[in-house]
Protein backbone atom coordinates (compact mmCIF):
# COMPACT_ATOMS: atom_id res chain seq x y z
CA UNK A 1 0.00 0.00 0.00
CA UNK A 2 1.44 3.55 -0.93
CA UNK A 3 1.85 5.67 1.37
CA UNK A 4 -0.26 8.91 1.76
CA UNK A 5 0.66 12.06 1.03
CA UNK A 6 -1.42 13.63 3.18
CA UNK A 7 -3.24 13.15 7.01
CA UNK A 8 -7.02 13.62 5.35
CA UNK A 9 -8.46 10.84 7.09
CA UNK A 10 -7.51 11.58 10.42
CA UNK A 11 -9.63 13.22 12.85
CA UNK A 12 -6.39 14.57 14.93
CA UNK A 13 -5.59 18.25 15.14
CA UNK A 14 -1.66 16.75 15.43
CA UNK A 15 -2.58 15.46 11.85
CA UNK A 16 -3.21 18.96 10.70
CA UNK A 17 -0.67 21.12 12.28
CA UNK A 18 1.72 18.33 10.48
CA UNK A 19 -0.14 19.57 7.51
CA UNK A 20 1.60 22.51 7.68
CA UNK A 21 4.81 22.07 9.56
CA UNK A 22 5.22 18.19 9.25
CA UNK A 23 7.33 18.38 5.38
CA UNK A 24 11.37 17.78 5.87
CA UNK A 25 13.16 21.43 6.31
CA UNK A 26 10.14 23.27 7.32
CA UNK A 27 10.54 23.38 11.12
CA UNK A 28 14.39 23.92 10.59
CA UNK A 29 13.06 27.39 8.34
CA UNK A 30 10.96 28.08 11.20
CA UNK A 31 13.83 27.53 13.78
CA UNK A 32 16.03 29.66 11.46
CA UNK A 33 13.44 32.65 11.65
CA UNK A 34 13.13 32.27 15.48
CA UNK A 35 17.22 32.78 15.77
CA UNK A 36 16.15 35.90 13.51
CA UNK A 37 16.92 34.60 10.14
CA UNK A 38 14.79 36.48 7.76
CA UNK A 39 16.46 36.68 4.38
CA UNK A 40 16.39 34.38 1.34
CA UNK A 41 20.28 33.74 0.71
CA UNK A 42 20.76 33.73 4.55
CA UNK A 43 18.52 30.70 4.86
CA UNK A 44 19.53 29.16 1.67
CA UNK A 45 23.16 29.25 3.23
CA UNK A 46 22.85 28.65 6.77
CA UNK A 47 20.47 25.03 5.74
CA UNK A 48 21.73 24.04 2.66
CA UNK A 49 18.47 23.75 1.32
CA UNK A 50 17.74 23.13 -2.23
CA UNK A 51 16.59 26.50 -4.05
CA UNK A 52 13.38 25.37 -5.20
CA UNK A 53 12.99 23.25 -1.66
CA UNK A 54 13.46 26.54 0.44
CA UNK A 55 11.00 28.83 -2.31
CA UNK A 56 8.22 26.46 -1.82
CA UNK A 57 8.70 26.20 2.35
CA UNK A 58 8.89 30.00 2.13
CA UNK A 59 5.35 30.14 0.28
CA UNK A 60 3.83 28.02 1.98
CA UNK A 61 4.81 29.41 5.62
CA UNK A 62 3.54 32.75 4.19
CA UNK A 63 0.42 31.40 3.07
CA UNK A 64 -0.14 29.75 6.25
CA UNK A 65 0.33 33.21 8.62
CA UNK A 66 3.60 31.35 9.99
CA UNK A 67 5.84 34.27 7.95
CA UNK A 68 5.04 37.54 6.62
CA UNK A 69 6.86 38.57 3.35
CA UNK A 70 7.97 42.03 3.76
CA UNK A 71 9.84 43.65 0.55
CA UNK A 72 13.14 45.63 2.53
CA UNK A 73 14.40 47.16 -0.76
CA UNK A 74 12.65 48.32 -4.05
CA UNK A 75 15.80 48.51 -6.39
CA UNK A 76 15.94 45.51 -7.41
CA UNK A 77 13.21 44.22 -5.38
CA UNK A 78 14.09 42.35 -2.36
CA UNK A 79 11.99 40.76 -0.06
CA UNK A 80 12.52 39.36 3.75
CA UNK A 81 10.66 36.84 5.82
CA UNK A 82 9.86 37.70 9.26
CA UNK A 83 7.95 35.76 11.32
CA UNK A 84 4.89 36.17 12.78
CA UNK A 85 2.84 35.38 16.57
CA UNK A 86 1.62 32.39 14.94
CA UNK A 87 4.96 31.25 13.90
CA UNK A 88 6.46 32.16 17.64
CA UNK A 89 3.47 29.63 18.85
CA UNK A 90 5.81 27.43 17.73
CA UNK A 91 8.80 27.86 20.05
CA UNK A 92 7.79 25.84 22.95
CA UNK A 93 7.32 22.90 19.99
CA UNK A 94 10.77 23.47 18.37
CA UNK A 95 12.23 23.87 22.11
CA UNK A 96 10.95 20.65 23.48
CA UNK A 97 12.20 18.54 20.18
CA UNK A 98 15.36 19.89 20.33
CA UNK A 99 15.83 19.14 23.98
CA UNK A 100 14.39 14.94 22.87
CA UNK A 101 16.94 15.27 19.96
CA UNK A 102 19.98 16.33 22.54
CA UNK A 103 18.76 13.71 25.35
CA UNK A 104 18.50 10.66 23.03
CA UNK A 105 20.63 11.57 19.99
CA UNK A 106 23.22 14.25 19.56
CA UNK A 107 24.36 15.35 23.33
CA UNK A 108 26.25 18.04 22.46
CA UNK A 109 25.09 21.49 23.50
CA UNK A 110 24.89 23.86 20.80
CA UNK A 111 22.68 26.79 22.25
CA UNK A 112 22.06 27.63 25.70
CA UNK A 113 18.78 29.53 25.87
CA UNK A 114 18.64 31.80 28.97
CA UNK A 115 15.48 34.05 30.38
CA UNK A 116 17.29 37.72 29.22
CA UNK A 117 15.63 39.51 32.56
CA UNK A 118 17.26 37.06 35.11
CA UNK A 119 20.19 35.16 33.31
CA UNK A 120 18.64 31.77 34.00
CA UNK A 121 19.12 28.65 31.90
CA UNK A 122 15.80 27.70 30.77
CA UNK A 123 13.83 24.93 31.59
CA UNK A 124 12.84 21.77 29.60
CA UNK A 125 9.95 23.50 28.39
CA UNK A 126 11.33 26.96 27.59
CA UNK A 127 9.94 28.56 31.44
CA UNK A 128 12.63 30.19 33.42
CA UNK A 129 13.01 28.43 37.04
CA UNK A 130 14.28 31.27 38.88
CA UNK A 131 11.06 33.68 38.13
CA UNK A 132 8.90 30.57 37.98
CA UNK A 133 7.11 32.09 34.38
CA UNK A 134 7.15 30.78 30.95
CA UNK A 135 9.47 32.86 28.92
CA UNK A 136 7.94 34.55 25.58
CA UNK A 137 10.76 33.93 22.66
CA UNK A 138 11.67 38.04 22.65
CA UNK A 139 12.62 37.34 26.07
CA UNK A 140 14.97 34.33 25.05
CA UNK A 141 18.67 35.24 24.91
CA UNK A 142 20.65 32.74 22.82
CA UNK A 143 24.04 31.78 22.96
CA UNK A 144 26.53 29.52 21.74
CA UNK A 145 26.81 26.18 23.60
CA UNK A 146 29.97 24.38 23.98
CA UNK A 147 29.15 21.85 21.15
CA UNK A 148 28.73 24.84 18.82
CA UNK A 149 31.51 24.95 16.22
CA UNK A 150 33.29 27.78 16.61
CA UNK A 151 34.28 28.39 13.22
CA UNK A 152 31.05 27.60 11.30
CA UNK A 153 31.97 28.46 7.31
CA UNK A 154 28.66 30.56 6.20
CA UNK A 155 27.77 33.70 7.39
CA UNK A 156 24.28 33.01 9.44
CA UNK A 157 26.24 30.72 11.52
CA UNK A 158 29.24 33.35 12.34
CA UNK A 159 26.67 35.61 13.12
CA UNK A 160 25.02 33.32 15.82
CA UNK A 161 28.24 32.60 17.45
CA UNK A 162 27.47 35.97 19.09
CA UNK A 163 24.98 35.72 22.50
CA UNK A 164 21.14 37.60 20.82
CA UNK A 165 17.61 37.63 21.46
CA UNK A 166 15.28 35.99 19.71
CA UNK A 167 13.58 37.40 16.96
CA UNK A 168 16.14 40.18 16.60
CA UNK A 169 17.24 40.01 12.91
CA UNK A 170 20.43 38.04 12.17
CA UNK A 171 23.05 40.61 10.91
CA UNK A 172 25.19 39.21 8.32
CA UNK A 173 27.27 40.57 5.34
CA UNK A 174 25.15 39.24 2.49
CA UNK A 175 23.28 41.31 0.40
């Protein structure tokens, strides 16, 4: 039996956020806008994503409210992706599978995510246990674990070697 391309026959709202964010490199675009990744060549460099791969995830993350195209430059046109509250709903998601990934496959700490207010390590679950509150992502500061490699060859990833907030747009020296 082939295997379906869709979840159309299940009754599961799991089923149809994987609708959306379920295809291969679509949370790792997502994750990318969170560290405040927002334009085209950036994310095309930083993932290694196929052109026409990263063009379609781009679309369709637009379409679905999860990014907002915003042109940043009319001559020639350029465009940036920034993302949205719906998109940020999706922290505590990408926070938690990262932490499963570094527990039961890759140990190696690559960002420590801290609550900016109080310095604290967060939690499992992205809440700060010092203040005892979940921490909204523009309150996340981010900064390079010790697993991180410290000489990373594209630009996104020098520029992330540097402790930021999330959200705040990545600056690199791409055009």
């Amino acid at each position: 039996m082939a295997l379906g391309k869709d979840y159309a026959t299940q009754e599961c709202s799991i089923a149809r956020a994987l609708e959306i964010v379920g295809e291969r490199w679509t949370l790792l675009v997502v994750r990318d806008a969170l560290y405040g990744v927002r334009r085209y060549n950036d994310f095309l460099t930083h993932l290694g994503i196929p052109r026409a791969v990263l063009a379609a995830r781009l679309q369709m993350l637009t379409e679905e409210g999860i990014l907002e195209k915003r042109r940043y430059q009319e001559s020639p046109p350029r465009d940036e992706y920034v993302i949205t509250e719906r998109g940020t709903e999706l922290w505590p998601v990408l926070r938690s599978l990262g932490r499963w990934g570094r527990v039961h496959y890759d140990r190696a700490v690559v960002r420590v995510f801290r609550h900016a207010e109080c310095g604290t390590e967060l939690g499992p679950y992205g809440e700060c246990p010092a203040c005892a509150t979940f921490v909204p992502p523009a309150d996340v500061l981010m900064e390079p674990g010790p697993g991180l490699d410290p000489d990373p060859a594209d630009p996104v990833g020098r520029a992330l070697l540097k402790p930021k907030r999330l959200l705040e747009p990545v600056m690199t020296d791409q055009v």
